[in-house]
Protein backbone atom coordinates (compact mmCIF):
# COMPACT_ATOMS: atom_id res chain seq x y z
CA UNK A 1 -45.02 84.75 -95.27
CA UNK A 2 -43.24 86.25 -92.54
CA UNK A 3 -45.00 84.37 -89.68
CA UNK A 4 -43.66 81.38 -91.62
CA UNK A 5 -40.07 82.58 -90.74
CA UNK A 6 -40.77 83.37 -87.30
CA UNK A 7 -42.83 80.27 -86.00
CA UNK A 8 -40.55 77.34 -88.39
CA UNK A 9 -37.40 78.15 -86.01
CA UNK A 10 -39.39 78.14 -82.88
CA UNK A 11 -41.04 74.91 -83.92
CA UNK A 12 -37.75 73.28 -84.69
CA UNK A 13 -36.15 74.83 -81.42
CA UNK A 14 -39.15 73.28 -79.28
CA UNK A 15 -38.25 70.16 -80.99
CA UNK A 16 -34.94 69.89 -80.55
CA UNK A 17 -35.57 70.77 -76.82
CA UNK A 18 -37.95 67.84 -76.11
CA UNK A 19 -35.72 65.24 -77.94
CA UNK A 20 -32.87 66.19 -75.79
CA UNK A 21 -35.56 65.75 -72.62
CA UNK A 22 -35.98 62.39 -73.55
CA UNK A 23 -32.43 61.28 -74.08
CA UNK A 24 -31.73 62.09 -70.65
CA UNK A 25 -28.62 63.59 -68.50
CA UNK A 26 -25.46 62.87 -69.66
CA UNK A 27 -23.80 60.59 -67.33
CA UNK A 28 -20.91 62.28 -65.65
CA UNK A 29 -19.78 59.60 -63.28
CA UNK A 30 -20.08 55.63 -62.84
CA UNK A 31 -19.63 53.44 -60.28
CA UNK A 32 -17.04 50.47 -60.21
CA UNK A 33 -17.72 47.86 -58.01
CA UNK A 34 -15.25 44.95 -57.58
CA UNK A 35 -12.96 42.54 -54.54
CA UNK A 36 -9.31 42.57 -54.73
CA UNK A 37 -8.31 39.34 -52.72
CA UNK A 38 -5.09 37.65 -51.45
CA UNK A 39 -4.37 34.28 -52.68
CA UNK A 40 -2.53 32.06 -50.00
CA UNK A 41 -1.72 32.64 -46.61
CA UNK A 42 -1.48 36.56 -45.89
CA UNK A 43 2.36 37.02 -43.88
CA UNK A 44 1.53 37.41 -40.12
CA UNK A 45 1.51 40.53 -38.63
CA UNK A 46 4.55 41.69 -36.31
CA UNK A 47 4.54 44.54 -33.56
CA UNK A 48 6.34 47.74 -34.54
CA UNK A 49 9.48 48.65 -32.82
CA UNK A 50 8.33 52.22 -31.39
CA UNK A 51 11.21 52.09 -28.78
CA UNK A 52 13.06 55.15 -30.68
CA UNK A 53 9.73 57.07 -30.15
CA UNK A 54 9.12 56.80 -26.51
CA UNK A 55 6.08 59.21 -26.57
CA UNK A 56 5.01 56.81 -29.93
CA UNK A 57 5.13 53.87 -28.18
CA UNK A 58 3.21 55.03 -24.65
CA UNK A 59 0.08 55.28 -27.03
CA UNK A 60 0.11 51.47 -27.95
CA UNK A 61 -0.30 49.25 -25.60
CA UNK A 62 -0.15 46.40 -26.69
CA UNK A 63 2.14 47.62 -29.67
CA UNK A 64 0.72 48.26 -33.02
CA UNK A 65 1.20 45.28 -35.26
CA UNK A 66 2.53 45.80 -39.35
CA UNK A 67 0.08 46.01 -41.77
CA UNK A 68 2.09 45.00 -44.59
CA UNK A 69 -1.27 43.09 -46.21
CA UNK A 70 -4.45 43.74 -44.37
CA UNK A 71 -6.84 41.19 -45.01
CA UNK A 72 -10.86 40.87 -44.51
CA UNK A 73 -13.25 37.88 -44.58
CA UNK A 74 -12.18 36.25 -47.65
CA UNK A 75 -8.80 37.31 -48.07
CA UNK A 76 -10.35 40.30 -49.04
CA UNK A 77 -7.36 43.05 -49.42
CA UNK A 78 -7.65 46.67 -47.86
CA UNK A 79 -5.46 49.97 -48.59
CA UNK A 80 -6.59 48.63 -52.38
CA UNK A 81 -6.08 51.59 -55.30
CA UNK A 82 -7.33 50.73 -58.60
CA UNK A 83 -6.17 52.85 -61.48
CA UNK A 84 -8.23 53.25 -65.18
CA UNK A 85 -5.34 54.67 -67.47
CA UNK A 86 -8.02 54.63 -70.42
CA UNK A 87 -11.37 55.90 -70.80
CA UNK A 88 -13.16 58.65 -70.65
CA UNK A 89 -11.07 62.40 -70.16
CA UNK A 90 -10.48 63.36 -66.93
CA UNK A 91 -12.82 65.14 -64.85
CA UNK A 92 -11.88 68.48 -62.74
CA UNK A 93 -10.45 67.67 -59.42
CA UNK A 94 -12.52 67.76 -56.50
CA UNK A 95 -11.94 71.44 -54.78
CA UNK A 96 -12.68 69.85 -51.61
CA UNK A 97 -8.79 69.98 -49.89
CA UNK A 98 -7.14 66.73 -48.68
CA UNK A 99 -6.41 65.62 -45.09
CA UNK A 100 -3.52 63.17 -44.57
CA UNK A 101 -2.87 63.40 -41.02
CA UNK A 102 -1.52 60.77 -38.01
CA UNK A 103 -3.13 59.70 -34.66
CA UNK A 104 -1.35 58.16 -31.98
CA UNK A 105 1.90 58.07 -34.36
CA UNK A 106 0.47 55.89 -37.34
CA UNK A 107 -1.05 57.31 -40.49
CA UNK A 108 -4.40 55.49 -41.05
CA UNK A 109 -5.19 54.97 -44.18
CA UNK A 110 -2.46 53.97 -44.76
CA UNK A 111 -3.01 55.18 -48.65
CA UNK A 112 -4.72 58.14 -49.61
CA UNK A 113 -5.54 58.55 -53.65
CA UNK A 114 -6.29 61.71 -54.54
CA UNK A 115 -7.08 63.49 -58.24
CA UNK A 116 -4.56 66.89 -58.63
């Protein structure tokens, strides 16, 4: 009678254990995969006035150009941020730190999303 109360909750904890096998990891992430694209004519581009940063404006020659809407083949759009406001609760912010830094005077990208 007693073995009967010892092996009944290892059986049922050996079961329980190879149904949950089966189902699989929870999925903690997804992917989203998409194109954001310009319809018309994107503006053209126009060189930046650097003459109040002489030091700026030694760096670009020619002159950096606006980048007001960056376009690809397609009218594809870059510098795109998509935001999901419903779904699934948040996940922990990445520990990894964040880098937002400028070369030659211009911050490229020119967004930076980040989770806080």
């Amino acid at each position: 009678m007693r073995l009967k109360y010892v092996v009944l909750p290892l059986v049922v904890v050996l079961a329980v254990s190879v149904l949950a096998s089966l189902a699989g990891p929870p999925a903690d992430t997804g992917t989203i995969e998409g194109k954001v694209t310009y319809t018309g004519t994107p503006p053209k581009m126009k060189p930046i006035d650097m003459s109040k940063e002489p030091t700026c404006a030694k760096e670009h020659n020619p002159p950096e150009m606006t980048q007001n809407v960056v376009t690809g083949p397609g009218n594809a759009l870059q510098y795109v941020v998509v935001y999901i406001s419903a779904g699934e609760p948040p996940s922990p912010a990445p520990s990894q730190a964040v880098r937002y830094d400028q070369k030659g005077c211009m911050y490229i990208p020119h967004v930076l999303p980040m989770q806080v």
